[in-house]
Protein backbone atom coordinates (compact mmCIF):
# COMPACT_ATOMS: atom_id res chain seq x y z
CA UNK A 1 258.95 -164.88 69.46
CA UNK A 2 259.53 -162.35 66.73
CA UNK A 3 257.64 -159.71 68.52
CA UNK A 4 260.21 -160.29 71.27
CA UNK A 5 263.08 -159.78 69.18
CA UNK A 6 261.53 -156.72 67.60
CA UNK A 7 261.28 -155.30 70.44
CA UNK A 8 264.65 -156.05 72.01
CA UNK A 9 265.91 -154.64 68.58
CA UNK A 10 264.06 -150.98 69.53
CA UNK A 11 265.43 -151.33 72.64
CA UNK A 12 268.78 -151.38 71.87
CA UNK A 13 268.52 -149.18 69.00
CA UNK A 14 267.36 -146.01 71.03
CA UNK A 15 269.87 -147.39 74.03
CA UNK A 16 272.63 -146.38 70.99
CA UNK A 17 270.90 -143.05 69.82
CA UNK A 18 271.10 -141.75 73.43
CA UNK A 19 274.45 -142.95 74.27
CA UNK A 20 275.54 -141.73 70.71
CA UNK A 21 273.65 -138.28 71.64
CA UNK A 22 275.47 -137.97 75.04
CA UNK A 23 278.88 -138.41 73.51
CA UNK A 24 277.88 -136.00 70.72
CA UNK A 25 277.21 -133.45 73.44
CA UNK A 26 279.92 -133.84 75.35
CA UNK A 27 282.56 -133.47 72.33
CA UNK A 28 281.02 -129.89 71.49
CA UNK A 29 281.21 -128.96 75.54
CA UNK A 30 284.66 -129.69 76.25
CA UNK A 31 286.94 -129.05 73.10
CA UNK A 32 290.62 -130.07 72.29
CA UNK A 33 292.85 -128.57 74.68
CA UNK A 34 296.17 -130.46 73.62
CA UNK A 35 298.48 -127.76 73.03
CA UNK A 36 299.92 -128.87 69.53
CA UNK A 37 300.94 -125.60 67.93
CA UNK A 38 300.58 -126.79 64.55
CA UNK A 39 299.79 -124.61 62.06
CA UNK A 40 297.65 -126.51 60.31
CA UNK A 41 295.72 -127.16 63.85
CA UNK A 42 292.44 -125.45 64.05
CA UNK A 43 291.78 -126.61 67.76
CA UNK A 44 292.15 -123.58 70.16
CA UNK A 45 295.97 -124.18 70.74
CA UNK A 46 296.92 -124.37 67.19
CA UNK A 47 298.31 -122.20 65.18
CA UNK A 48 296.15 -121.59 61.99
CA UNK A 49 295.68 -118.11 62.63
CA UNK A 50 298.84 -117.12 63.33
CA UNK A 51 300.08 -118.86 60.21
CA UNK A 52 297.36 -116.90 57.97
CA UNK A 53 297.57 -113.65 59.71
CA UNK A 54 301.62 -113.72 59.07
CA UNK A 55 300.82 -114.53 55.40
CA UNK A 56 298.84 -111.59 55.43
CA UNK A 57 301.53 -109.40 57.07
CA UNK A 58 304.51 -111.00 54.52
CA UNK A 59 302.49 -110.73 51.70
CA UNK A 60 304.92 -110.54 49.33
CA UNK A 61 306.51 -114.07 49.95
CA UNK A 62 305.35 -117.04 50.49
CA UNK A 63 305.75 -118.80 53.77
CA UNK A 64 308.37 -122.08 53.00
CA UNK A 65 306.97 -125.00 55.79
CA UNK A 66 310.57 -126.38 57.10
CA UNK A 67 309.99 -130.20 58.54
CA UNK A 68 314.16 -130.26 59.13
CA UNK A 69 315.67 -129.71 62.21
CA UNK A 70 318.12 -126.56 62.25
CA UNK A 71 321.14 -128.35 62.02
CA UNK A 72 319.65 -129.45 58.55
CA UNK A 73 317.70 -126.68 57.42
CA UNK A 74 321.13 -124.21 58.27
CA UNK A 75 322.99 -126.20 55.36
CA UNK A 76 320.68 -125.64 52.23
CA UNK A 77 320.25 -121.59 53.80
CA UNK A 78 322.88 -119.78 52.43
CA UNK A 79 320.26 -116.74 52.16
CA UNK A 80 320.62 -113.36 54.77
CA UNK A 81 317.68 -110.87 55.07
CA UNK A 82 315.26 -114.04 55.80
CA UNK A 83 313.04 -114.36 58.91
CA UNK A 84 312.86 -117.82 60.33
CA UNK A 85 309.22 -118.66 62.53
CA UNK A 86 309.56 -121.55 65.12
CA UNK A 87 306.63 -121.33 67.90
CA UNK A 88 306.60 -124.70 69.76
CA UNK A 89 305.68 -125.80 73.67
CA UNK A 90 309.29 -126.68 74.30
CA UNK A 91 312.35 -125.55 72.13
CA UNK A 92 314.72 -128.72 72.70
CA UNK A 93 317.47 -128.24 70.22
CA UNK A 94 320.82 -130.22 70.16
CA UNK A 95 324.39 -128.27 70.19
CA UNK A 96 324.68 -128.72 66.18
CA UNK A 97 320.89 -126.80 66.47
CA UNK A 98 322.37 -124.63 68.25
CA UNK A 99 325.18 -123.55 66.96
CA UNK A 100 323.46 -123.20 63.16
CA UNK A 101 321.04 -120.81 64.72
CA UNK A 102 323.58 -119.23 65.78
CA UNK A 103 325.62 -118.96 62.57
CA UNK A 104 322.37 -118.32 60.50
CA UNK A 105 321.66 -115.35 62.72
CA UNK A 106 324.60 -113.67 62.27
CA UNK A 107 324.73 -113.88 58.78
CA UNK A 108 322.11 -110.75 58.72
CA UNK A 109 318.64 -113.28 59.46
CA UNK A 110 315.96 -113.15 61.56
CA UNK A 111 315.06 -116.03 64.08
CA UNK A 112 311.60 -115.70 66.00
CA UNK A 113 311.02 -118.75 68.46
CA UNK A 114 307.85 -119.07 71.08
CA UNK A 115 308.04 -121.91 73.70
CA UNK A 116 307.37 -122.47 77.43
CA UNK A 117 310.81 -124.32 77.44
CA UNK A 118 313.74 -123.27 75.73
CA UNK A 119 317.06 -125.84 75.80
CA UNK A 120 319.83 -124.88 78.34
CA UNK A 121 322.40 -124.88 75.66
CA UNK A 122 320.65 -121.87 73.26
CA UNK A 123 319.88 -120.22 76.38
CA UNK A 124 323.24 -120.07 77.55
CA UNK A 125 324.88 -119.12 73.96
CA UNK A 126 322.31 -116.52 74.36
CA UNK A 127 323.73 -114.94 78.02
CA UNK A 128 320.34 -115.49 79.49
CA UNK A 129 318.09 -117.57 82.10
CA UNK A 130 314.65 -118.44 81.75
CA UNK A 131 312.02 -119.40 84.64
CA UNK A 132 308.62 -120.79 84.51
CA UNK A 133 306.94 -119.87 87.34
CA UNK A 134 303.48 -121.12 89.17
CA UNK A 135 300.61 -119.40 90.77
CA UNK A 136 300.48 -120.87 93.71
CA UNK A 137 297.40 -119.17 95.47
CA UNK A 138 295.40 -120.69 92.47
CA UNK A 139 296.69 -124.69 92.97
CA UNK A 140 295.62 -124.76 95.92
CA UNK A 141 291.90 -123.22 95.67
CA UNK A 142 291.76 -125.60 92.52
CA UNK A 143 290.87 -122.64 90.07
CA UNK A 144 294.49 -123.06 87.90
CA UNK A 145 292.18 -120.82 85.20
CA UNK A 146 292.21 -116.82 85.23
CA UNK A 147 292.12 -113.57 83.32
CA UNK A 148 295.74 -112.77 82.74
CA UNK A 149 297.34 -111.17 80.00
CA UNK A 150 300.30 -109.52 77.99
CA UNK A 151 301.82 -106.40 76.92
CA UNK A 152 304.23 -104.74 74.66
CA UNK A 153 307.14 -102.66 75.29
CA UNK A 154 307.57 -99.31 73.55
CA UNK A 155 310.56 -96.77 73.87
CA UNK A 156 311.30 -98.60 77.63
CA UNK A 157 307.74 -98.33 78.87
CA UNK A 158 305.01 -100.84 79.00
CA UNK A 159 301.99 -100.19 76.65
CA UNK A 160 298.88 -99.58 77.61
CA UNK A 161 297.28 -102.00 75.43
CA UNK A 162 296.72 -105.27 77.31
CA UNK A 163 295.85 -107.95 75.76
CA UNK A 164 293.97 -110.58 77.81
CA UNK A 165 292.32 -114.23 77.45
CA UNK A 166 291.04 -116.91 80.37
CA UNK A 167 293.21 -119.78 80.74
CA UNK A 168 296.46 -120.86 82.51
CA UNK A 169 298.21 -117.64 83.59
CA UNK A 170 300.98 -115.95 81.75
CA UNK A 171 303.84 -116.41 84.33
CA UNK A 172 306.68 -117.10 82.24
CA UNK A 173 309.57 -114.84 82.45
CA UNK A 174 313.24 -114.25 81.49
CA UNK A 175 314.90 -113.92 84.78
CA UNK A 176 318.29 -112.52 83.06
CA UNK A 177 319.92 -111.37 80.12
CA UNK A 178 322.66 -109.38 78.75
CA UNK A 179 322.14 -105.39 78.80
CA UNK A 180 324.73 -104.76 76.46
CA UNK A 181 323.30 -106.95 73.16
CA UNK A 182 319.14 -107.68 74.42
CA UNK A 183 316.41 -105.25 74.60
CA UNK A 184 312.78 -105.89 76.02
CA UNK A 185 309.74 -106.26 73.79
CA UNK A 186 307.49 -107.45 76.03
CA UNK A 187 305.96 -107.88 79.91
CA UNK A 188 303.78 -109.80 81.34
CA UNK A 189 300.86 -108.35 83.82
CA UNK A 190 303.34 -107.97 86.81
CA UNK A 191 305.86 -106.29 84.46
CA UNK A 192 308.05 -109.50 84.33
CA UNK A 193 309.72 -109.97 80.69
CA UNK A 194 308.90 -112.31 78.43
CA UNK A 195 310.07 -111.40 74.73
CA UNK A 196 313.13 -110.62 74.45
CA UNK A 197 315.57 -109.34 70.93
CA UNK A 198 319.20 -110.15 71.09
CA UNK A 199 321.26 -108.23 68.69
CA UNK A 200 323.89 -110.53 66.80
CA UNK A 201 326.36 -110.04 63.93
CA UNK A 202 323.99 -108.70 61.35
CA UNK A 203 320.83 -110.16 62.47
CA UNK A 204 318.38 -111.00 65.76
CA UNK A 205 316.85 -113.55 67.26
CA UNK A 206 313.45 -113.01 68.90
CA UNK A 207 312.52 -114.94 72.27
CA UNK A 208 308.83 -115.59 73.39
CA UNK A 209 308.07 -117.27 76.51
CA UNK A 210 304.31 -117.84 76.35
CA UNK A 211 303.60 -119.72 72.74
CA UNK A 212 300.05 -119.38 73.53
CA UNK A 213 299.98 -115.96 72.79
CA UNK A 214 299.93 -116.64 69.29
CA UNK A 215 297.66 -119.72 69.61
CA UNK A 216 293.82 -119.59 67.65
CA UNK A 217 292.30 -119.60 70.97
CA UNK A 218 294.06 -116.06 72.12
CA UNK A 219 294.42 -114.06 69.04
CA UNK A 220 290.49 -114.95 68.74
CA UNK A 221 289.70 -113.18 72.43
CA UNK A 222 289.03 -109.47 71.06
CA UNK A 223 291.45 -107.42 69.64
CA UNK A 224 294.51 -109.59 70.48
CA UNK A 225 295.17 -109.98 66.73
CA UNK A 226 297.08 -106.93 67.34
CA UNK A 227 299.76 -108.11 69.82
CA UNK A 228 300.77 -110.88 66.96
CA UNK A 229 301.14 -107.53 64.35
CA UNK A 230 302.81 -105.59 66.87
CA UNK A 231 305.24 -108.63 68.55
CA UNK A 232 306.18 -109.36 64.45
CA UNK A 233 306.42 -105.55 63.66
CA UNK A 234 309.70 -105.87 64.86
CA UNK A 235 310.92 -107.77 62.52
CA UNK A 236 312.56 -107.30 58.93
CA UNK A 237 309.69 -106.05 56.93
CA UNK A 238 310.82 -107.31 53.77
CA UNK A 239 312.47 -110.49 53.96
CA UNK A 240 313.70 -112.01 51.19
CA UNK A 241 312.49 -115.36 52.24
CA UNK A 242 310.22 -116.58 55.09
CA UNK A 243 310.07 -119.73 56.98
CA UNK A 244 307.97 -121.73 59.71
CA UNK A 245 309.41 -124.76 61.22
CA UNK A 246 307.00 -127.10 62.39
CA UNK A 247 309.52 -130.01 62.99
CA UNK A 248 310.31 -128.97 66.68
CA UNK A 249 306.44 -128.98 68.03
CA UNK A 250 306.68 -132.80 68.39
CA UNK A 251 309.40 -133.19 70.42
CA UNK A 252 309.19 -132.99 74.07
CA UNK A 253 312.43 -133.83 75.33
CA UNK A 254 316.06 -133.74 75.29
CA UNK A 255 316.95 -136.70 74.71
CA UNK A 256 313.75 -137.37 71.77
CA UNK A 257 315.68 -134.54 70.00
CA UNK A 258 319.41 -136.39 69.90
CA UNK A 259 317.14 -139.43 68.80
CA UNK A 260 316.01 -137.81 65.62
CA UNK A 261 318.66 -136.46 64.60
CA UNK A 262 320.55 -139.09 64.57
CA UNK A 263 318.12 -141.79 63.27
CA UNK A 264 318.18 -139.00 60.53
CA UNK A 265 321.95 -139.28 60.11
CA UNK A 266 321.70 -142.62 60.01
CA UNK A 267 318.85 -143.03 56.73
CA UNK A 268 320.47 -140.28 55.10
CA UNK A 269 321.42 -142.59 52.68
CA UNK A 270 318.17 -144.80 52.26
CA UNK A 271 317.01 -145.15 49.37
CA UNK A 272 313.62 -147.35 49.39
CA UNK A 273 313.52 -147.69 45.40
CA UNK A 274 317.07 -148.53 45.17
CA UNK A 275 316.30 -150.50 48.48
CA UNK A 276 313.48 -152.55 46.53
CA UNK A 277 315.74 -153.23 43.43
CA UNK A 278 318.84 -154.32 44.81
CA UNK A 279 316.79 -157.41 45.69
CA UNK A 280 315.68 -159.99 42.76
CA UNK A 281 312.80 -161.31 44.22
CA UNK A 282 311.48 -157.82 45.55
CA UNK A 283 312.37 -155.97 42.07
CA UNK A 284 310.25 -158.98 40.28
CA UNK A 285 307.39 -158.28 42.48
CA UNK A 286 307.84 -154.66 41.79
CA UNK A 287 307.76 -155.09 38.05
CA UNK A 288 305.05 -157.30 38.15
CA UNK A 289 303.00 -155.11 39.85
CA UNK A 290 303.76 -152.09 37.87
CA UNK A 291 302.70 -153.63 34.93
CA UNK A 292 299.51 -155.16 36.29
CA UNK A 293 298.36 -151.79 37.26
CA UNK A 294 298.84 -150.47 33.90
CA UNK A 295 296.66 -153.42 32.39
CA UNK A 296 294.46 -152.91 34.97
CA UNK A 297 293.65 -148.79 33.76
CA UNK A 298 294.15 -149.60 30.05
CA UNK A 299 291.15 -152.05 29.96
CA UNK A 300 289.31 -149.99 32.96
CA UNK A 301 289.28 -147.00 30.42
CA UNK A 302 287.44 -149.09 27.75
CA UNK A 303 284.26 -149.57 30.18
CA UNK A 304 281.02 -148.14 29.58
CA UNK A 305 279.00 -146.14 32.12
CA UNK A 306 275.59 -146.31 32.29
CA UNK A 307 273.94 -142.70 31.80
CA UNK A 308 273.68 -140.55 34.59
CA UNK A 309 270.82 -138.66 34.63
CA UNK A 310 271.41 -134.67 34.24
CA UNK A 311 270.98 -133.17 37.98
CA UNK A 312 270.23 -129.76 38.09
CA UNK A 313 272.99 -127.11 39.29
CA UNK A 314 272.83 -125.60 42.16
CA UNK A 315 271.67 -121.76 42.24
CA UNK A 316 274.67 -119.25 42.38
CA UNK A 317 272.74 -117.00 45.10
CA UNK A 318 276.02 -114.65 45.75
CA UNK A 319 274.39 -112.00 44.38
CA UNK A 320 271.27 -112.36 46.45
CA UNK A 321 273.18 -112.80 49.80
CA UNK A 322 274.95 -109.56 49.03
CA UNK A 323 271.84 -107.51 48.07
CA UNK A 324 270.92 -108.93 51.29
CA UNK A 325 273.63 -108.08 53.57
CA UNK A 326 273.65 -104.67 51.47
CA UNK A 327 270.00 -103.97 52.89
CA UNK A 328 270.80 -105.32 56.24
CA UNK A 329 273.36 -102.18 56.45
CA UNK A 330 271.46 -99.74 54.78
CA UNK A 331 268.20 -100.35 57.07
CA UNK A 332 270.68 -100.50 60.49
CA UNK A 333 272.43 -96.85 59.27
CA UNK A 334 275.79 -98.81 59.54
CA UNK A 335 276.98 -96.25 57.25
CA UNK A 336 280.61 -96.10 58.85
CA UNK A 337 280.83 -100.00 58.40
CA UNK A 338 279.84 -100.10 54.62
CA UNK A 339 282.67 -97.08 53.93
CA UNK A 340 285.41 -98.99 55.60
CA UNK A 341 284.25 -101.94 53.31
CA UNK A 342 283.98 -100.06 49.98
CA UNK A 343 287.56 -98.56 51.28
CA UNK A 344 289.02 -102.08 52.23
CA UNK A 345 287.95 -103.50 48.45
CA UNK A 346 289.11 -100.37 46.62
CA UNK A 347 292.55 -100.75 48.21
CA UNK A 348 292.88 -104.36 47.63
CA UNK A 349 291.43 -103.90 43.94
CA UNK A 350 294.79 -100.87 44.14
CA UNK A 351 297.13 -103.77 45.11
CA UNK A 352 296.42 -105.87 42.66
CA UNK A 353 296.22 -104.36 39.67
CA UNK A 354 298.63 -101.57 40.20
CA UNK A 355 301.03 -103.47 43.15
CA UNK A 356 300.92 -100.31 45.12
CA UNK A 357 301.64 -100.09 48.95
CA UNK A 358 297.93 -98.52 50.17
CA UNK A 359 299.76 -97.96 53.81
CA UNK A 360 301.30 -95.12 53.09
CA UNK A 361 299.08 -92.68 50.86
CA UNK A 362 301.17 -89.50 50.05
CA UNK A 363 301.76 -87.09 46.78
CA UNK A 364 304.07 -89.79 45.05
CA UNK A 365 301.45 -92.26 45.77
CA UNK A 366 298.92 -90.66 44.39
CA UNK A 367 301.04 -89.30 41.57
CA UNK A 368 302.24 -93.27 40.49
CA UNK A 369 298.77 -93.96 40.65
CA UNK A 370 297.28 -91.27 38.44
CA UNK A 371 300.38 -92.30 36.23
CA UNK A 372 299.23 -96.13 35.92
CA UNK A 373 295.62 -95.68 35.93
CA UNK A 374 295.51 -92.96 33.42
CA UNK A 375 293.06 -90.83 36.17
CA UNK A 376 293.40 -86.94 36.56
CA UNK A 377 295.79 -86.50 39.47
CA UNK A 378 292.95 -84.20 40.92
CA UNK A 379 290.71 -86.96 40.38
CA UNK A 380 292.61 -89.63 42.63
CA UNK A 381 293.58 -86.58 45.41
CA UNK A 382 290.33 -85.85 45.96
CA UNK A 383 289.17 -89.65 46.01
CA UNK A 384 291.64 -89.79 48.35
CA UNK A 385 290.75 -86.90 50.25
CA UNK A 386 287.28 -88.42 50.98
CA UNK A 387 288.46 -91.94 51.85
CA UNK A 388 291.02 -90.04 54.52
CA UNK A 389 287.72 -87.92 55.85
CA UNK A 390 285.58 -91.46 56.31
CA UNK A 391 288.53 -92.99 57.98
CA UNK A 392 289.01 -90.40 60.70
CA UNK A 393 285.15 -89.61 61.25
CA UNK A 394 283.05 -91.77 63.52
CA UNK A 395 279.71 -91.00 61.79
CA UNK A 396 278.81 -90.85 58.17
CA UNK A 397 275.75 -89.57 56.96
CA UNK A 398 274.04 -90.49 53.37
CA UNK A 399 275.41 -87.84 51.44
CA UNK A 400 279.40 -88.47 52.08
CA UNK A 401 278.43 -92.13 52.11
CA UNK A 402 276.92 -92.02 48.27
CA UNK A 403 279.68 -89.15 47.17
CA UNK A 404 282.31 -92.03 48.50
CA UNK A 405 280.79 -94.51 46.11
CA UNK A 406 280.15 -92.24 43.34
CA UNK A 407 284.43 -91.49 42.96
CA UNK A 408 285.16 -94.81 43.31
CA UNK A 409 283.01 -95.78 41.15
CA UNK A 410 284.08 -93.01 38.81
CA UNK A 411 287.65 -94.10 39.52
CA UNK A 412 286.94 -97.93 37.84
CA UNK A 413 285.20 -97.18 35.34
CA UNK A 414 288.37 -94.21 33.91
CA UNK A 415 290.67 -97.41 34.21
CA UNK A 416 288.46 -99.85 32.07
C-alpha cells in the first residue's frame, strides 16, 4: 500500500514540474503587451526609458512625478519656464483640466502630451481635429502587425531619418489645425501629421498622436532613441522645473475622469487621523495599540541573538571584469570604441567636477577650463584637439589611441 502511494506521489509530482515548465515557457514567449505607459513599467509599452532618457536630457532638474489631475496640479503651479510631460493611451480631461492647461500654458510653460485619444473639449480649445484611422487591407488578411514608422519635420520638410518598429501601424493623424498659431513636427510614413506645436500666450503645448513612440519597446528598436531627443529638442532647454503626470494613464473614459475628480472634491477634507479620534471607542483602540507596539520594541530590543557565524564576503571582481573587457577590445582592434569610451568618461568626469557644458567645446570653454583646473591652456587645446580628431575619424590606429590616453591621463593627474 505504501509503495502505491509513493508512487502516485511521483506521479503527480513530475505531472506539476511539467505543467509548471509549460507555463514557465509560455510567460517568456509571449510578454506583457498591456499598454500601461507607466513610467515605472518595464514591460515593452511602458515608459521607463523614456522617463530615464528625459532625466538624462534635463539633467539639471529633477523630474517632479505629478499623481493630480490638472485642474489640481494648475493651483499649487504658479511657476512659468516649466515643461509639463503627460504621455497616456487616452487624454480624457474634464473642462476645469482643460481650461488650467490652458491658463498654465500661457503663462510662458511648456505642455507635452502623447495619446491615441485626446478629449473633444482640449481639442477644440486647441482649433484642431484628430482621427484615428485603421488599416484595413491588414484586418482582413488577419496580419494587424507591420513595419511602420515615424518621422520628424525640419524647416517644412520631412526628415530622412525614419524611425521604424513591428507592431500595430502608426495611422494616427491630426486631420486639422490652425495655420496661423500650429506648426508641424512630425509625419507619419504616408506624410500624415501627427505632432503638432501650438503657439500660446508665452508658452506651447506639444501634441503626439502615437504614445508608443516613446514606449520601451520602440525607443529599444535601433536608433529610435533619437526621435525621443529630437521630438523633446523642441522644447525649453532649461526649464526651471520639470514634471511627468502619471495620473491620467489610468483613466479610460470620459465619464471615469468626472468620477475622480469629483470623489476628489468630495475627500478633500478627510482626514483619517482626525477621522479615527473624533470617535471614543476608535481613539481608545488607537491608543492602545500605539502603546502596545512601543512595549512590544522596548522589550524586543533587550533579546539576545545567538551568534552568527562570520560568512565570508563576496569578491569585489570589478577590477577583473574590466581588465577583461579591456583585453576583449584590445585583441578585437576596437580601437574607435575604447576612444569614444575614454572620451565619454573624461567628459562626464568634466561635468562633475567643473559643471561645464561638454556640448559645446569652443575657446571660452577651454579657457574656463584651463582657469578651474589650473592646466596650461595649450595643454587642454591640444587635449581637445585630439579628442575632436578621434571623434570625426572612423579608424584609429595604436599610436593616436595611446597619445589619447596619455593627455588625459596627463590632464588628471595636473588637477590632483
Amino acid at each position: 500500500m505504501k509503495t502505491i502511494y509513493a508512487y502516485l506521489f511521483l506521479v503527480l509530482s513530475a505531472a506539476g514540474l511539467l505543467t509548471g515548465c509549460a507555463g514557465s515557457d509560455n510567460e517568456k514567449k509571449i510578454p506583457d503587451l498591456a499598454e500601461s505607459f507607466s513610467n515605472t513599467d518595464k514591460k515593452p509599452f511602458g515608459t521607463y526609458i523614456a522617463y530615464h532618457q528625459l532625466e538624462e536630457m534635463f539633467y539639471r532638474n529633477t523630474i517632479r512625478n505629478e499623481k493630480r489631475n490638472f485642474e489640481d496640479s494648475w493651483k499649487y503651479l504658479e511657476d512659468t519656464g516649466c515643461v509639463y510631460i503627460c504621455i497616456a493611451q487616452n487624454l480624457y480631461s474634464t473642462d476645469e483640466d482643460v481650461d488650467g492647461i490652458v491658463k498654465f500654458v500661457e503663462n510662458g510653460n511648456d505642455a507635452f502630451f502623447a495619446a491615441e485619444e485626446f478629449d473633444p473639449n482640449l481639442l477644440t480649445k486647441l482649433q484642431c481635429n484628430f482621427a484615428a484611422s485603421i488599416n484595413i487591407p491588414n484586418l482582413i488578411s488577419n496580419k494587424p502587425y507591420q513595419t511602420s514608422g515615424l518621422r520628424m519635420k525640419v524647416e517644412g520638410r520631412a526628415d530622412k531619418a525614419l524611425y521604424q518598429y513591428f507592431y500595430l501601424p502608426f495611422s494616427n493623424t491630426f486631420t486639422s489645425f490652425n495655420p496661423g498659431n500650429t506648426r508641424v513636427l512630425g509625419v507619419n510614413e504616408n506624410g500624415d501629421p501627427d505632432f503638432l506645436v501650438i503657439f500660446m500666450g508665452r508658452g506651447r503645448i506639444f501634441l503626439h498622436c502615437e504614445p508608443r513612440a516613446f514606449s520601451n519597446y520602440f525607443l529599444l528598436q535601433k536608433n529610435n532613441y533619437e526621435y525621443l531627443q529630437k521630438a523633446f529638442g523642441y522644447v525649453r532647454p532649461y526649464p526651471d522645473h520639470v514634471y511627468w503626470n502619471d495620473y491620467y494613464v489610468k483613466i479610460r473614459s470620459k465619464g471615469q475622469a468626472e468620477s475622480r475628480r469629483n470623489n476628489n472634491s468630495d475627500n478633500s477634507g478627510f482626514n483619517s487621523l482626525n477621522e479615527i479620534l473624533s470617535h471614543p471607542a476608535l481613539a481608545i483602540a488607537f491608543w492602545l495599540t500605539l502603546i502596545l507596539l512601543l512595549l512590544y520594541i522596548l522589550f524586543g530590543i533587550k533579546r539576545r541573538q545567538r551568534i552568527i557565524e562570520m560568512v565570508k564576503p563576496n569578491e569585489n571582481t570589478t577590477v577583473t571584469f574590466t581588465e577583461t573587457i579591456g583585453r576583449l577590445y584590445l585583441q578585437k582592434k576596437d580601437n574607435k570604441n575604447i576612444a569614444d569610451k575614454m572620451v565619454t568618461y573624461f567628459n562626464e568626469y568634466i561635468r562633475n567636477n567643473y559643471f561645464l557644458n561638454t556640448n559645446l567645446v569652443n575657446t571660452d570653454f577651454m579657457s574656463t577650463l584651463s582657469r578651474k583646473s589650473g592646466v596650461p591652456f595649450e595643454k587642454v587645446e591640444t587635449l581637445y584637439r585630439a579628442i575632436d580628431h578621434a571623434h570625426k575619424n572612423a579608424a584609429i590606429d595604436d599610436y593616436e589611441l595611446l597619445s589619447l590616453h596619455e593627455q588625459i591621463q596627463e590632464f588628471y593627474k595636473k588637477t590632483v
